[in-house]
Protein backbone atom coordinates (compact mmCIF):
# COMPACT_ATOMS: atom_id res chain seq x y z
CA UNK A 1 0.00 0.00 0.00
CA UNK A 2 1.53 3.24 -0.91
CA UNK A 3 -1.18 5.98 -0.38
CA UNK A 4 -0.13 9.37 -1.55
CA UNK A 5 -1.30 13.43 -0.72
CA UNK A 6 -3.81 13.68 1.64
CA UNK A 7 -2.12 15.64 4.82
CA UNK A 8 1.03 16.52 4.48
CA UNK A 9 3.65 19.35 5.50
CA UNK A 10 3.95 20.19 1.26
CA UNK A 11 -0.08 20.65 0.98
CA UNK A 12 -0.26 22.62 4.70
CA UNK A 13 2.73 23.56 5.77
CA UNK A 14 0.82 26.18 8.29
CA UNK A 15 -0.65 23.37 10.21
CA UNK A 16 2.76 21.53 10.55
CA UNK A 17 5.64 24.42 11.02
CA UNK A 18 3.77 28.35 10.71
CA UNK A 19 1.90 29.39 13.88
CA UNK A 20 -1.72 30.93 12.43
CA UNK A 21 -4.14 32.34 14.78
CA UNK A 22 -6.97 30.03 13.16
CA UNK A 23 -8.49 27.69 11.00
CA UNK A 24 -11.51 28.92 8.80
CA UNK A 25 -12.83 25.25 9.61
CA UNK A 26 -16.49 25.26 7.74
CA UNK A 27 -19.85 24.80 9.88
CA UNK A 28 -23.18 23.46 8.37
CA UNK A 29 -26.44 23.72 8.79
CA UNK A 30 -28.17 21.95 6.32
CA UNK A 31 -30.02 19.54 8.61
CA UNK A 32 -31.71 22.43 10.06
CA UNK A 33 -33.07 23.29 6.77
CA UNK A 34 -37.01 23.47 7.20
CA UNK A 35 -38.07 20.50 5.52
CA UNK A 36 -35.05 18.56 5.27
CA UNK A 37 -35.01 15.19 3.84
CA UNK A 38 -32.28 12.44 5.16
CA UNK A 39 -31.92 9.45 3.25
CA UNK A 40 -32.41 7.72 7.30
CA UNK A 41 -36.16 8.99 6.74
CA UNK A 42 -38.22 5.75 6.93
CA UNK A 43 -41.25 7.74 5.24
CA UNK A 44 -39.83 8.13 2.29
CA UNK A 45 -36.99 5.66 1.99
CA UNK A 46 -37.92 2.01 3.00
CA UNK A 47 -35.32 1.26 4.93
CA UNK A 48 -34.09 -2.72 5.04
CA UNK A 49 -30.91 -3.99 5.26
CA UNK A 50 -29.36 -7.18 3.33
CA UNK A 51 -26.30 -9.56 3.73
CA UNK A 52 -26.21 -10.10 0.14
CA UNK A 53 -23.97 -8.42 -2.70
CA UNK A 54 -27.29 -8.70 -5.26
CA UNK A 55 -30.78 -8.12 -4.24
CA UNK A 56 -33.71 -9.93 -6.68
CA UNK A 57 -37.52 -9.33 -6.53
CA UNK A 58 -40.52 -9.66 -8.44
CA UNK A 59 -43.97 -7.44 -8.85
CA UNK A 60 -46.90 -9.64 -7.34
CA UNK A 61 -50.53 -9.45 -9.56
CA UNK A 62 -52.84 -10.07 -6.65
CA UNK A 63 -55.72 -11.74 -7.08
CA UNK A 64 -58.29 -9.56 -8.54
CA UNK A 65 -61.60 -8.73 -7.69
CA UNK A 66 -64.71 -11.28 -6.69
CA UNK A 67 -66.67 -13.24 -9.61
CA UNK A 68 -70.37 -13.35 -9.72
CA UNK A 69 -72.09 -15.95 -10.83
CA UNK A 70 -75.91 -17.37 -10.81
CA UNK A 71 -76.95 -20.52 -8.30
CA UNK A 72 -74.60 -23.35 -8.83
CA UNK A 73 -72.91 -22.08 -11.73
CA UNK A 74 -69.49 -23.14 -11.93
CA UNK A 75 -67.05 -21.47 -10.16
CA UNK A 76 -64.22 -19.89 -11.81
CA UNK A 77 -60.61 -20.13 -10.89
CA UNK A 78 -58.39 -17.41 -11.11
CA UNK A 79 -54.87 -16.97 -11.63
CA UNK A 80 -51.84 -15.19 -9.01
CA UNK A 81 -48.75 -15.07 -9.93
CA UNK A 82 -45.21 -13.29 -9.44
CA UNK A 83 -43.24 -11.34 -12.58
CA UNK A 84 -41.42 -9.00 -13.87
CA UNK A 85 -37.82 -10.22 -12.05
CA UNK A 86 -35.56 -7.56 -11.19
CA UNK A 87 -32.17 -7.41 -9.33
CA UNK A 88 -29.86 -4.50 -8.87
CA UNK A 89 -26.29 -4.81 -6.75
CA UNK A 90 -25.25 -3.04 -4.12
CA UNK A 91 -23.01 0.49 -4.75
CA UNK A 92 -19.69 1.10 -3.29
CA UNK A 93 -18.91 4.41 -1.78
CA UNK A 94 -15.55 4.99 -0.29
CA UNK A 95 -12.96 7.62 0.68
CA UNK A 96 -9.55 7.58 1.51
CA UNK A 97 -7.07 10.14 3.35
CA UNK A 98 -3.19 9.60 3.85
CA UNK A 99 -1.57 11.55 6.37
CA UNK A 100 2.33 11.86 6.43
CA UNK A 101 3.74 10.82 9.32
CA UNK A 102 5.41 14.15 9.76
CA UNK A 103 2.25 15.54 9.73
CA UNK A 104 0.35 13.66 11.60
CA UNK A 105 3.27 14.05 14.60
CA UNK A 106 3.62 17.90 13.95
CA UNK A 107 -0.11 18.93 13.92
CA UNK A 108 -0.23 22.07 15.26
CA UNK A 109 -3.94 23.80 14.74
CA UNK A 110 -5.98 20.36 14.86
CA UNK A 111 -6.02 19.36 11.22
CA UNK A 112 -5.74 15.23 12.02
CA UNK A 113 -8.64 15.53 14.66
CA UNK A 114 -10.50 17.23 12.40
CA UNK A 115 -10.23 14.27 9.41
CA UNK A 116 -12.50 12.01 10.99
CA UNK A 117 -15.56 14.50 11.68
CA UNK A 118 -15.27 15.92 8.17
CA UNK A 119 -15.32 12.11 6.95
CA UNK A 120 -18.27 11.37 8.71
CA UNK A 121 -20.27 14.35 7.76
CA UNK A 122 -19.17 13.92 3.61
CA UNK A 123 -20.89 10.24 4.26
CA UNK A 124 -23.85 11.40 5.78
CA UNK A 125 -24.07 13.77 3.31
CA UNK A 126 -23.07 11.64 0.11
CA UNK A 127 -25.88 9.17 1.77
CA UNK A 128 -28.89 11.46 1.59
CA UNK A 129 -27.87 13.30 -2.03
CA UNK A 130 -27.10 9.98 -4.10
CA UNK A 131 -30.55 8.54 -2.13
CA UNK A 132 -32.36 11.10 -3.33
CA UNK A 133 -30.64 11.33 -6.95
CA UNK A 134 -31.08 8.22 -7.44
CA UNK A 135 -35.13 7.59 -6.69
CA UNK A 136 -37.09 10.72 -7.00
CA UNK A 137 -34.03 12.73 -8.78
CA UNK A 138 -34.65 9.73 -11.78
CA UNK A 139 -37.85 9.61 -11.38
CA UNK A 140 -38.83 10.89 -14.86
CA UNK A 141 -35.44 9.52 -16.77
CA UNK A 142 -36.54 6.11 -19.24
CA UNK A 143 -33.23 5.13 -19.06
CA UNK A 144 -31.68 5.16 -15.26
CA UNK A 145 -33.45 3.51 -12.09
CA UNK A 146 -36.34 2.04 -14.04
CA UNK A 147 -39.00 0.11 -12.38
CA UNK A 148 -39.57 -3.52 -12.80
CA UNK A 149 -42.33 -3.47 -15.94
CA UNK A 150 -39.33 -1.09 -17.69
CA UNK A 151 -40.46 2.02 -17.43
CA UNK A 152 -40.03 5.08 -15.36
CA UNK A 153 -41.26 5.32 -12.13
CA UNK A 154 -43.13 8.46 -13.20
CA UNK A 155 -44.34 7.67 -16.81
CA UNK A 156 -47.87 7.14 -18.58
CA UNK A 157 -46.85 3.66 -19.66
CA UNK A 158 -47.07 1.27 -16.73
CA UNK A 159 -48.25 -1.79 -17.30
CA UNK A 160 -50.53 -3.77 -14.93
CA UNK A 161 -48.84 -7.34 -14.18
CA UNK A 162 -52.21 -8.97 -13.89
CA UNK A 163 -54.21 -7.66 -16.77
CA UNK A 164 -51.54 -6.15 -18.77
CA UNK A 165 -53.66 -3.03 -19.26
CA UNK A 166 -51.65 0.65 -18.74
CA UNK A 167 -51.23 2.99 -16.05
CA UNK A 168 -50.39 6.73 -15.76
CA UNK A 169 -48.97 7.98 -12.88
CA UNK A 170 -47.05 11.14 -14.95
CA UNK A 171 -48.73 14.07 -14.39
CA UNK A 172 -47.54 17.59 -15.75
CA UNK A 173 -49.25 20.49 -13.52
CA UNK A 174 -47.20 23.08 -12.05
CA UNK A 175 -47.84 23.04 -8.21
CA UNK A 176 -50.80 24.47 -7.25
CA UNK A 177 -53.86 24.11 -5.22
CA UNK A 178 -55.89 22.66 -8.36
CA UNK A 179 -53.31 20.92 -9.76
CA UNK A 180 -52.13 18.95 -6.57
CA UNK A 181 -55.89 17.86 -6.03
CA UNK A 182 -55.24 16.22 -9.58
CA UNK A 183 -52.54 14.69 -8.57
CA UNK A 184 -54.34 13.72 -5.21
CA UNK A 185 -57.16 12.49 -7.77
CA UNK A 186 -54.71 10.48 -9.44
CA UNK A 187 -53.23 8.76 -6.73
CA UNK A 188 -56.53 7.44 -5.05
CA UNK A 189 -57.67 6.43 -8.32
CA UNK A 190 -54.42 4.36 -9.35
CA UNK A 191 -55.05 0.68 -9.63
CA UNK A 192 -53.27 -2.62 -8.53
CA UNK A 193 -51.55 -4.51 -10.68
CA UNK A 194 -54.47 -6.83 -10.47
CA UNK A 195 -56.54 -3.62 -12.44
CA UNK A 196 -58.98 -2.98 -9.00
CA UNK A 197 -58.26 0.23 -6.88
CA UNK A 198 -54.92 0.64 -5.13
CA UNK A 199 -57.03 2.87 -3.05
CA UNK A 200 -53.76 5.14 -1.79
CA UNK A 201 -53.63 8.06 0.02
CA UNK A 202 -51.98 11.44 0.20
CA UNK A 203 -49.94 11.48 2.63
CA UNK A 204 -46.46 13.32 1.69
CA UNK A 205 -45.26 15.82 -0.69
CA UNK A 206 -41.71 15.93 -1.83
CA UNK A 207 -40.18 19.04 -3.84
CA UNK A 208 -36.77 20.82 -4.76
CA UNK A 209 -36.08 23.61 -2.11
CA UNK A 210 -37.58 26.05 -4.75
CA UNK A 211 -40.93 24.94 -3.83
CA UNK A 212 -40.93 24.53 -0.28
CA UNK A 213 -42.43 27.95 -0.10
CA UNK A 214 -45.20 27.50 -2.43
CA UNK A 215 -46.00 23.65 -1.22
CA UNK A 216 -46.22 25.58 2.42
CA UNK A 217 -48.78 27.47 1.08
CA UNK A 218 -50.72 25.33 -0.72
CA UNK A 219 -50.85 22.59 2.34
CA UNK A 220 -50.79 24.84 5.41
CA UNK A 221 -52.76 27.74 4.61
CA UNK A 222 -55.88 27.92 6.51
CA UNK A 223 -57.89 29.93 3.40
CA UNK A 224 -57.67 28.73 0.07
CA UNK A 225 -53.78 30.37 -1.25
CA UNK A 226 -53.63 32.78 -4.15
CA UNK A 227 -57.18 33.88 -4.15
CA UNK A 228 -59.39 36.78 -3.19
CA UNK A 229 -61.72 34.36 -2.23
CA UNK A 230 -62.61 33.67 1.17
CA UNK A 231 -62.51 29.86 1.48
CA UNK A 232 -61.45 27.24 3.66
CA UNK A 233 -58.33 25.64 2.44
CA UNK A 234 -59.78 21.77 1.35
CA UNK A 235 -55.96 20.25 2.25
CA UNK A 236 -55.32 22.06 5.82
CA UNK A 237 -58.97 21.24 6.86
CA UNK A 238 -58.71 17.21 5.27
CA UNK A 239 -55.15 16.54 4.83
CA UNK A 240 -53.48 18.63 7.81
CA UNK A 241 -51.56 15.82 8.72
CA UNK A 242 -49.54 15.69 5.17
CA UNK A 243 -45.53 15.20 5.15
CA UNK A 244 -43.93 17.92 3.53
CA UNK A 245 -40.34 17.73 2.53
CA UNK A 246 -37.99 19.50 0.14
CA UNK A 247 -34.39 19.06 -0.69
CA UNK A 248 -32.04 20.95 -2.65
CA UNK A 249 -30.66 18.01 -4.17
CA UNK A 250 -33.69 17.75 -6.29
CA UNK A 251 -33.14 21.23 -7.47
CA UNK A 252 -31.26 22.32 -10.66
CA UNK A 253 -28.14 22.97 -8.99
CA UNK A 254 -27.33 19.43 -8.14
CA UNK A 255 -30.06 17.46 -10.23
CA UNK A 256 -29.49 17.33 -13.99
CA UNK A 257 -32.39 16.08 -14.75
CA UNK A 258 -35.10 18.16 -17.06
CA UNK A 259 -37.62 19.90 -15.39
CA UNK A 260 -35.55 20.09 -11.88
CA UNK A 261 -37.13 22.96 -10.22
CA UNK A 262 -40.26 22.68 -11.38
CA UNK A 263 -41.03 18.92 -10.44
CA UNK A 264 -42.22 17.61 -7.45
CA UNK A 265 -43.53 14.05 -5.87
CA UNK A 266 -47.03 13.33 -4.20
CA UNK A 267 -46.95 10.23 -1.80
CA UNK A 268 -48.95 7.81 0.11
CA UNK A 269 -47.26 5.75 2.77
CA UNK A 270 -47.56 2.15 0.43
CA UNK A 271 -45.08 3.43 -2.01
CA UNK A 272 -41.98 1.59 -2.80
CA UNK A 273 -39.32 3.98 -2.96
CA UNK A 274 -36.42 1.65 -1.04
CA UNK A 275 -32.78 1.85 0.31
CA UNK A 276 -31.32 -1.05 1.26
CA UNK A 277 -28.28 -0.90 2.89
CA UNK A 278 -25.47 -3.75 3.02
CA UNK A 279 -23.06 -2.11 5.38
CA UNK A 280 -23.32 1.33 6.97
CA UNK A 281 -20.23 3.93 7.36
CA UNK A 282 -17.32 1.97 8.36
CA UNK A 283 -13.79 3.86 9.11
CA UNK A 284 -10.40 2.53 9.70
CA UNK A 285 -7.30 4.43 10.55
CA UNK A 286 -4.46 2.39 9.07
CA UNK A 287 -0.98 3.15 10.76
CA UNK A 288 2.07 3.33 8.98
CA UNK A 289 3.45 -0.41 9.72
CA UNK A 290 0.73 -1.00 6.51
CA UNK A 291 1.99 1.69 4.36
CA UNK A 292 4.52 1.31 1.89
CA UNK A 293 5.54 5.04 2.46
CA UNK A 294 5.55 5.45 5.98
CA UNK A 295 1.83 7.04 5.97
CA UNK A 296 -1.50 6.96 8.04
CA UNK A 297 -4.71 6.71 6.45
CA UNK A 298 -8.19 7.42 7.00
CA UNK A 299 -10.60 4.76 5.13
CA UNK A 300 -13.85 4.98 4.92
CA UNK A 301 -16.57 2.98 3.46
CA UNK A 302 -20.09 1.94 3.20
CA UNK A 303 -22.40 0.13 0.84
CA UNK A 304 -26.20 0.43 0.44
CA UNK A 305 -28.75 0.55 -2.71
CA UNK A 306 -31.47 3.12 -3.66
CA UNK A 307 -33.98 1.88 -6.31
CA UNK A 308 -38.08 2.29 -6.73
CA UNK A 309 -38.83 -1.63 -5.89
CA UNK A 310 -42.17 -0.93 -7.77
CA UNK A 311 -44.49 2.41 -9.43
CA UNK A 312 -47.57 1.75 -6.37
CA UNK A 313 -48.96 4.34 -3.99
CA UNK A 314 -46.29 6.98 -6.27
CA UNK A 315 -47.31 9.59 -8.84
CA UNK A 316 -45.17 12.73 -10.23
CA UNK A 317 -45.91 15.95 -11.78
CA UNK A 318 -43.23 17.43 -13.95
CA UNK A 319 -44.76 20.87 -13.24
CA UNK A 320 -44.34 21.99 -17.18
CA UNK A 321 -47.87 22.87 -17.57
């Protein structure tokens, strides 16, 4: 092992030799962010954990609704069964820090201790961005993250595992008091894959940071927002209880994806938006009897999977119209 840079007396000689005053050592806040989404939220991540490099399911088509028939007329049988088999493997994040043994012997403003806590925040924070990326950041990409029947997990394409009829769960509003009560519509009247009703309900909103304010309207207001009229607002007086979240990693500035800011996600609490982790943050400090070059290191791993495990009790509005 020969690990090379990291912290050393060439890349800061001020921590090693120079006497400073100070550090500029940088503070956050962004868990304090009203709103914020981890990707440790069990609402909207399903959390599970696996022992198992690969992870394999299939959609189930339920069993469909009751026959009716006349006195003793045959009865019919009906047909269950399991499809659409899908596996995805587990992703590898890691990060690696040599320190010089000079350095790490001649620390003089705290730079070594510091290592470790700055490690362990860039994890928690590489956690919740790829999380979110990769499920509700995707959700309107046909090619990445796709659900099992090969489509999107927001698309007007879905098709139903029993009856192979389609499903729509892409919806294009901007967000707005009329527009989320389509969406609402949507969701309640979304069917199993068996073609009866799903029968989901609202029960969490997701947006970009860009539209926390306007989803806070829209939900929490006590008269109906943006009007002169003087109305009771349906969804604080019905659906008070909603979760409403907001990240900036769905936003434009870290989400490529078209439509960033103007997309959001409407919830109820039988969706299938999953993480599944096969080991959680895991750090080593290796000391320099295992270097090659008379290093430390920090190493850091961990390994865990984000995927939509099915399109059910899910729809999204691209907000273009």
């Amino acid at each position: 092992m020969n690990p090379l840079g990291g912290h050393t007396f060439g890349l800061s000689p001020d921590a090693c030799q120079t006497e400073i005053d100070a550090v500029a050592w940088e503070n956050y806040q962004r868990t304090q962010q009203p709103g914020y989404l981890s990707a440790n939220d069990e609402f909207f991540f399903k959390q599970s954990s696996t022992e198992l490099l690969g992870y394999t399911w299939d959609e189930d088509s339920n069993v469909g609704g009751f026959d009716e028939i006349d006195e003793q007329e045959t009865i019919p049988d009906t047909d269950t069964f399991i499809g659409n088999t899908t596996n995805v493997k587990m992703q590898k994040w890691v990060k690696q820090v040599p320190v010089s043994l000079e350095a790490f012997r001649a620390d003089a403003v705290g730079k070594r201790a510091k290592i470790g806590s700055q490690i362990g925040d860039r994890a928690r924070l590489t956690q919740d961005k790829r999380a979110i990326l990769n499920t509700y950041g995707e959700a309107f990409s046909t090619t990445n993250q796709l659900t099992p029947d090969g489509a999107a997990l927001a698309s007007n394409s879905h098709v139903l595992l029993k009856t192979g009829a389609t499903l729509d769960n892409l919806e294009t509003g901007a967000l707005n008091a009329d527009n989320l009560w389509t969406d609402i519509q949507s969701l309640a009247n979304q069917k199993a894959q068996d073609g009866e009703a799903g029968s989901y309900v609202f029960e969490a909103l997701l947006t970009p940071f860009i539209l926390y304010k306007t989803s806070k309207e829209v939900l929490d207001s006590q008269l109906v927002p943006f009007s002169g009229e003087n109305q009771i607002n349906f969804f604080d007086t019905v659906y008070g209880q909603v979760r409403i979240a907001a990240t900036i990693f769905l936003g434009s500035t870290y989400n490529s994806n078209s439509n960033a800011n103007t997309s959001f996600h409407v919830l109820s609490s039988q969706h299938a938006i999953q993480r599944k982790v096969f080991m959680g943050l895991n750090m080593d400090l290796i000391d320099p009897t295992k270097t090659a070059n008379d290093s430390w290191a920090y190493r850091a791993r961990f390994l865990e999977r984000h995927f939509p495990e099915s399109w059910c009790g899910y729809v999204g509005s691209n907000g273009t119209a």
